[in-house]
Protein backbone atom coordinates (compact mmCIF):
# COMPACT_ATOMS: atom_id res chain seq x y z
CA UNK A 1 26.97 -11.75 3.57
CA UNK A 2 24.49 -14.15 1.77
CA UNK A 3 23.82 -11.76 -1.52
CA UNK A 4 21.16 -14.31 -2.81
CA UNK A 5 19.14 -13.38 0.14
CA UNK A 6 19.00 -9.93 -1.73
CA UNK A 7 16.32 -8.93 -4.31
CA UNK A 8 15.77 -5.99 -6.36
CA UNK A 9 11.86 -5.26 -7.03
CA UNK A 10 11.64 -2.73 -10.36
CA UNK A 11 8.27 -0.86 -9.74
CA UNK A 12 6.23 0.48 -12.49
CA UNK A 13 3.82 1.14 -10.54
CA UNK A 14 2.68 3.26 -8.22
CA UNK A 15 5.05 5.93 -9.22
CA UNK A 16 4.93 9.42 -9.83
CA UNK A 17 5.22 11.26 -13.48
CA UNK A 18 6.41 14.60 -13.62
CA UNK A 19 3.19 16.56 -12.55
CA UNK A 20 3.12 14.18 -9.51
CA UNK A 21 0.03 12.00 -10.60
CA UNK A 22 -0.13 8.26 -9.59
CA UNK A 23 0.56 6.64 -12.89
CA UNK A 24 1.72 3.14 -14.64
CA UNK A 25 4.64 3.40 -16.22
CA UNK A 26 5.76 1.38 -19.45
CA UNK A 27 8.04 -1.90 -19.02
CA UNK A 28 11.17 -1.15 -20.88
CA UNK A 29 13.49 -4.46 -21.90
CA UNK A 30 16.96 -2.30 -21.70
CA UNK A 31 15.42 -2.16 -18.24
CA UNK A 32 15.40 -5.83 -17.56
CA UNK A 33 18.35 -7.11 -19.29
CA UNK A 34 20.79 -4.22 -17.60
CA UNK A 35 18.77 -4.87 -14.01
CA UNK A 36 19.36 -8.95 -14.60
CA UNK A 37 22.99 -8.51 -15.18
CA UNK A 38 23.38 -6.37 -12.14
CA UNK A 39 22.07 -9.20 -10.16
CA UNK A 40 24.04 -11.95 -12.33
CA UNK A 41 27.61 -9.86 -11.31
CA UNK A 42 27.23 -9.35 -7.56
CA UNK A 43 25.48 -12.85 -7.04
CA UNK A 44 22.04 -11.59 -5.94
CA UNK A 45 18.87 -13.82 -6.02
CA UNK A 46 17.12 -12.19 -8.56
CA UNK A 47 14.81 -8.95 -10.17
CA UNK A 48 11.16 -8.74 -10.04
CA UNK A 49 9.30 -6.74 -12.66
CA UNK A 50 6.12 -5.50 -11.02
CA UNK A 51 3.19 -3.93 -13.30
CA UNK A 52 0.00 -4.30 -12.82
CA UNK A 53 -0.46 -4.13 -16.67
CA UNK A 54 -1.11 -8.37 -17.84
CA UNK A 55 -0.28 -6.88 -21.61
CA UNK A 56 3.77 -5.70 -20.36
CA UNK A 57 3.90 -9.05 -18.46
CA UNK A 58 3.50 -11.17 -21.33
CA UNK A 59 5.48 -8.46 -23.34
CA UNK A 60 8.34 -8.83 -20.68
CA UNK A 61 7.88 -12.76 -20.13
CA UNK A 62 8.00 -13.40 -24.41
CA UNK A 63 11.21 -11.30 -24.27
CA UNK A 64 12.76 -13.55 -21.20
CA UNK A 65 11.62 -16.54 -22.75
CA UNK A 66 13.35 -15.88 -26.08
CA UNK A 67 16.65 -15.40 -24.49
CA UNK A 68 16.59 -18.16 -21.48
CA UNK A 69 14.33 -20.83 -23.82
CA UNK A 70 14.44 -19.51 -27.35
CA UNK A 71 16.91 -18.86 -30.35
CA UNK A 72 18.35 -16.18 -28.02
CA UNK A 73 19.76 -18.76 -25.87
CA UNK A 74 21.92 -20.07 -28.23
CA UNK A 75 22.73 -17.11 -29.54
CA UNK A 76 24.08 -15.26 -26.43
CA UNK A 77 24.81 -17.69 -23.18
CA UNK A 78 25.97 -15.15 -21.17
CA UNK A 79 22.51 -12.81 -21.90
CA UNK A 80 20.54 -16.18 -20.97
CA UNK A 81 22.36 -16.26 -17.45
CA UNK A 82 21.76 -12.85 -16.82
CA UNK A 83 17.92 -13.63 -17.48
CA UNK A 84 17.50 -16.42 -15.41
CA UNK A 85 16.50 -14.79 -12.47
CA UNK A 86 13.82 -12.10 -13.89
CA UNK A 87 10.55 -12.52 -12.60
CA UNK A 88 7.54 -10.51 -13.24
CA UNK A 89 4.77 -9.74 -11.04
CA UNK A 90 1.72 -7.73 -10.74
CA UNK A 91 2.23 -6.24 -7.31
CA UNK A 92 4.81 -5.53 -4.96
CA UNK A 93 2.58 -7.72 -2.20
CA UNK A 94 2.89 -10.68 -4.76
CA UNK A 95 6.75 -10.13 -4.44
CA UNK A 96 6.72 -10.36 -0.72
CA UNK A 97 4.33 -13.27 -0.72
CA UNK A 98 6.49 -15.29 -3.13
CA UNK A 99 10.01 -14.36 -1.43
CA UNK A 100 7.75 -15.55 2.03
CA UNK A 101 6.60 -18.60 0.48
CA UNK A 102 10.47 -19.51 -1.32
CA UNK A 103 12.07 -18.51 2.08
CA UNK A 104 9.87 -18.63 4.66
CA UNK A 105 11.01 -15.12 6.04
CA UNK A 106 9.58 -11.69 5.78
CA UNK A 107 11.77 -9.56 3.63
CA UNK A 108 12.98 -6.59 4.67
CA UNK A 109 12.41 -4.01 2.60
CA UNK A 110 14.26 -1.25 1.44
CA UNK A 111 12.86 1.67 -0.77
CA UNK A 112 15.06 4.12 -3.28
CA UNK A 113 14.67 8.14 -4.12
CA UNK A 114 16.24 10.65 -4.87
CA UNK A 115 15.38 12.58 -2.07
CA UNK A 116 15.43 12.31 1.69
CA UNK A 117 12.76 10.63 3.66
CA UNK A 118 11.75 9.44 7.21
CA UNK A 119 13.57 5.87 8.19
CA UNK A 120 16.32 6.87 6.04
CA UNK A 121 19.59 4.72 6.71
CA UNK A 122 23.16 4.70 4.98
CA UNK A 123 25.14 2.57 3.15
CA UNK A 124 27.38 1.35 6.12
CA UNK A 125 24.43 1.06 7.91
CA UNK A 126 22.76 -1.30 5.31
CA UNK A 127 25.78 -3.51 5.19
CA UNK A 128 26.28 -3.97 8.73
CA UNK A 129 22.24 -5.06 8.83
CA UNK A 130 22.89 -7.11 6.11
CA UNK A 131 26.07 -8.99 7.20
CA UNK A 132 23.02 -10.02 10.51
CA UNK A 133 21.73 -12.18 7.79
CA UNK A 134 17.72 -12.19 6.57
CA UNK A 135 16.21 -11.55 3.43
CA UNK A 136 16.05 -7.99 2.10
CA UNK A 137 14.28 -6.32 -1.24
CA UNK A 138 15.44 -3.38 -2.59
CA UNK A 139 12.56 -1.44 -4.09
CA UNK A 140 13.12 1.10 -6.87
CA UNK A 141 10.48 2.97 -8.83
CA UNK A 142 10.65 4.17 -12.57
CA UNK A 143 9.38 6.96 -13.75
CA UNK A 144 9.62 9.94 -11.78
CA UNK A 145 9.52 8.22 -8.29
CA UNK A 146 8.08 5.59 -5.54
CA UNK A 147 4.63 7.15 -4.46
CA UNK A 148 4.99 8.42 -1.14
CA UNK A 149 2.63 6.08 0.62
CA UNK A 150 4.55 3.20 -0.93
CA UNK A 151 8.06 4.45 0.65
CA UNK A 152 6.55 5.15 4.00
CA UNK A 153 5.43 1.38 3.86
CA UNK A 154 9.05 -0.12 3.64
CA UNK A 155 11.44 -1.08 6.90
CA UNK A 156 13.99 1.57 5.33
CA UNK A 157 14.64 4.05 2.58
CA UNK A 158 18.24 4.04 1.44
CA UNK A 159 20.12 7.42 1.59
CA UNK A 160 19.88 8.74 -1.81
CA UNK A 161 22.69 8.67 -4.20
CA UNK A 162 24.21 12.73 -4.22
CA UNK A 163 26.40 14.12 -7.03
CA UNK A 164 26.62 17.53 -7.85
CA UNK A 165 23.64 19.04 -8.21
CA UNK A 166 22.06 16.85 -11.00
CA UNK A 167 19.70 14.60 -9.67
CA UNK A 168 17.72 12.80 -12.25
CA UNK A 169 19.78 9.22 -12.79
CA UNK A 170 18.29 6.34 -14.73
CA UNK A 171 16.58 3.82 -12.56
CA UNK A 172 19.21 1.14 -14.15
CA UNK A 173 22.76 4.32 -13.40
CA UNK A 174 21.13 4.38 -9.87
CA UNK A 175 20.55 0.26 -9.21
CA UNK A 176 24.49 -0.08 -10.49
CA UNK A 177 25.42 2.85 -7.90
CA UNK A 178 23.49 1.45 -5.31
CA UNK A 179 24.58 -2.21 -5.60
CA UNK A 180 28.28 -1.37 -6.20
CA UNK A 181 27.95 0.74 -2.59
CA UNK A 182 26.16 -2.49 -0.69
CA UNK A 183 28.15 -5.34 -2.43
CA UNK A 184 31.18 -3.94 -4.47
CA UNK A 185 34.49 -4.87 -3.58
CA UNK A 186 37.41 -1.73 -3.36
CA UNK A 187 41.16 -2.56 -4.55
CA UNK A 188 41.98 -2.99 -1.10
CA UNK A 189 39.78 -5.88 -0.36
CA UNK A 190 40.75 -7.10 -3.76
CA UNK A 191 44.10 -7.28 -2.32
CA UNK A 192 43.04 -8.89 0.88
CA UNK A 193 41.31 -12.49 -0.65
């Protein structure tokens, strides 16, 4: 499976709050250095911030340029790795026009919830579709949620991640879940290479 044919897209907007109004939600940097060594570790092609917000943009792009370009760099290598592939962008239909334009290839995409939806496929499910080759974006929302118009525009919506009851993860606890599930390797396939 090519994994740097896989993208993560970190919405900020439109998402729910609590009350279930259409907000913007604020970038937050624990966000985007935990989301860009997710990708680093499992070898995908990279995380795109999306607000529509130009002030959080150059907020977010100072704070990536410090660690990739700046003092930071220095400071912490392995930080500016994980960095390298942030992007940020002011719409989701920027993100699919630049992974078009890089790849020349729709991407597939993929939304993430909590709860269940229409389209809604597993994690075997993904793989196998995966393993066919393509490009694919994983969408996840902050806040309290993808807006439902915005789910019901993706290809799929991943099965959501189930514990016990509790069902309020951090957007970067649930990315880790979900990527370990699509691309993690178990001790037996450990074994096996």
């Amino acid at each position: 499976m090519d994994t740097e044919r896989v993208f993560l897209a970190l919405l900020h907007w439109p998402v729910y709050d609590r009350n279930g109004n259409v907000i913007t939600t604020a970038l937050t940097t624990i966000d985007i250095h935990d989301l860009g060594r997710l990708c680093k570790t499992y070898g995908l092609g990279g995380v795109y911030i999306v607000t529509p917000l130009s002030s959080q943009i150059e907020l977010g792009e100072r704070m990536v340029k410090y660690w990739r370009e700046g003092p930071g760099a220095s400071f912490n290598p392995l930080r500016k790795m994980a960095l390298e592939n942030i992007k940020f962008s002011p719409t989701l239909e920027d993100v699919l026009s630049d992974l078009q334009a890089k790849f020349k290839d729709r991407p597939k995409t993929i939304a993430t919830s909590a709860k269940r939806w229409p389209k809604i496929i597993g994690y075997r499910a993904l793989k196998e579709e995966m393993k066919k080759g393509g490009l694919f974006l994983l969408i996840f929302g902050t806040g309290w949620g993808l807006t439902w118009e915005l789910i019901m525009s993706c290809d799929m919506v991943l099965e959501p991640i189930e514990g016990k009851g509790y069902n309020h993860l951090s957007v970067r606890t649930a990315a880790a879940i979900i990527i370990d599930r699509l691309f993690g390797r178990c001790e037996d396939e450990r074994n096996d290479s």
